[in-house]
Protein backbone atom coordinates (compact mmCIF):
# COMPACT_ATOMS: atom_id res chain seq x y z
CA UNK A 1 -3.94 0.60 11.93
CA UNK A 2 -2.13 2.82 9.65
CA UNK A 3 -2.33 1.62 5.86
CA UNK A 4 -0.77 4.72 4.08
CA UNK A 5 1.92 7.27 3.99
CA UNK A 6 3.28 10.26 2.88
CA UNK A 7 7.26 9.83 2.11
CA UNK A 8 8.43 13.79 1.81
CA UNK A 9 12.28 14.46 0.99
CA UNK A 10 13.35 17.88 0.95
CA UNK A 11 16.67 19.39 0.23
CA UNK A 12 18.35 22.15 2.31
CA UNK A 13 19.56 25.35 0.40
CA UNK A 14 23.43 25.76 1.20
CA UNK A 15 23.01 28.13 3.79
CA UNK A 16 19.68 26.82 5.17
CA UNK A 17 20.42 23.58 6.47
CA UNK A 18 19.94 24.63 10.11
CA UNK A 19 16.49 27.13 9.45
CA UNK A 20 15.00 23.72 7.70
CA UNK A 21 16.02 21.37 10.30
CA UNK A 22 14.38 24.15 13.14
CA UNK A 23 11.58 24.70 10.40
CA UNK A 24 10.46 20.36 10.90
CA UNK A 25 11.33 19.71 14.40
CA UNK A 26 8.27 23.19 14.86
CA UNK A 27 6.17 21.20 12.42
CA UNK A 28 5.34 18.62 15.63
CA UNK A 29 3.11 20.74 16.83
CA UNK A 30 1.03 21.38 13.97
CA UNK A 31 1.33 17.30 13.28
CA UNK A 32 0.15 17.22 16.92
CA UNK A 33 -2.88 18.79 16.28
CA UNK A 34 -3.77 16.75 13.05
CA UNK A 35 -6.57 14.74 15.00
CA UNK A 36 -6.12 12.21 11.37
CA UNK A 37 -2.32 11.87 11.51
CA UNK A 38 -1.23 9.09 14.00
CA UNK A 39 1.91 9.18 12.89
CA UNK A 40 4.70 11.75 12.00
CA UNK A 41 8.65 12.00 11.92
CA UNK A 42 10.96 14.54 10.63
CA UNK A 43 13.79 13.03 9.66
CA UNK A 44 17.57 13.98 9.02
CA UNK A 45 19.79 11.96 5.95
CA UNK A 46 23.19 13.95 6.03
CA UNK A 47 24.27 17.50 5.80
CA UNK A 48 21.41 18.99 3.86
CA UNK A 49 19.05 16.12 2.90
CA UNK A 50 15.85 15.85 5.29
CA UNK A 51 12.86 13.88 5.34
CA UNK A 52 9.32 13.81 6.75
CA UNK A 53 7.19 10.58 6.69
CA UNK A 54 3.90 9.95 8.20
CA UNK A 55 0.86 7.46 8.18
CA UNK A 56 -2.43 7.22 8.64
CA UNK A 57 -5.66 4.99 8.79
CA UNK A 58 -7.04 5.94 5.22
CA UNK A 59 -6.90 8.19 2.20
CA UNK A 60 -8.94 10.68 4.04
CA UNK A 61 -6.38 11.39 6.57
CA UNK A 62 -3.85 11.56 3.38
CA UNK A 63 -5.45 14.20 1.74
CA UNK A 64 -5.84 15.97 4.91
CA UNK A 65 -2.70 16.06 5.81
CA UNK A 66 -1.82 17.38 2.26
CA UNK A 67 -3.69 20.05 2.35
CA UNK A 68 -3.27 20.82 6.08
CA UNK A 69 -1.17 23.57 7.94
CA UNK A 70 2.37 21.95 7.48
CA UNK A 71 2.21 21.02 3.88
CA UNK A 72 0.74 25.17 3.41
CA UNK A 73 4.07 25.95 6.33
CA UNK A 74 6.13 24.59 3.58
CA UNK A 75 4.88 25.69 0.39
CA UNK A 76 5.43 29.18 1.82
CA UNK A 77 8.71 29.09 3.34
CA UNK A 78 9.84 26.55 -0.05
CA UNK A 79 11.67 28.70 -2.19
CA UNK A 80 13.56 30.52 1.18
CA UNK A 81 14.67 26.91 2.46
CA UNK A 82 14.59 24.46 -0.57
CA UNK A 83 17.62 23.75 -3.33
CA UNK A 84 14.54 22.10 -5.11
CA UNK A 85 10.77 21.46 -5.21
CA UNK A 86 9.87 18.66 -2.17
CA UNK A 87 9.42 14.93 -3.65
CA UNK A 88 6.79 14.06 -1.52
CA UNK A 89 5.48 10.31 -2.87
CA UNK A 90 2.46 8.61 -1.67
CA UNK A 91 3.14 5.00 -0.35
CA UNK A 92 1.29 2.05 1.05
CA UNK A 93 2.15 1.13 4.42
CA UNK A 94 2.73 -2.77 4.05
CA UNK A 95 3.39 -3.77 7.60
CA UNK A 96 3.72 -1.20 11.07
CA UNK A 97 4.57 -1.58 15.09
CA UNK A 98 3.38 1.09 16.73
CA UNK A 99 2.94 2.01 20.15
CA UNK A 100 0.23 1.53 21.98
């Protein structure tokens, strides 16, 4: 069962909207191969306000995650595709439904 979570929001350069947007829908296959990330969305507010939240078992998986390929993806391509830094929080998961 998942008991934590990453809650990422990231906010589109004017101009970028549509590289970030391609940019998080590639960042399922890294999150794919992230044997200690169950679960992962990229997620889409309005025009230029995007999202990414995912869960997992424990605060190992956390910290993995965090220091994994798509948080390093992002950190490099940040100042090309971000108005601002990412506010990524860390959050306890409180109740879940999951497939499966």
């Amino acid at each position: 069962m998942v008991k934590l979570a990453l809650f990422a929001r990231l906010e589109a350069k004017p101009g970028q909207e549509a590289a970030l947007q391609t940019f998080l829908e590639s960042g399922l296959a890294l999150a794919n191969a992230e044997s200690l990330t169950p679960v992962w969305f990229a997620l889409r507010f309005g025009a230029s306000t995007f999202g990414i939240f995912d869960a997992f078992a424990d605060e190992i998986g956390r910290e993995a995650h965090l220091n994994g390929s798509i948080a390093a993806a992002l950190m490099a391509r940040a100042d090309e595709l971000l108005a601002e830094p990412p506010r990524i929080e860390k959050v306890d998961v409180l109740a879940a439904k999951l497939p499966g």
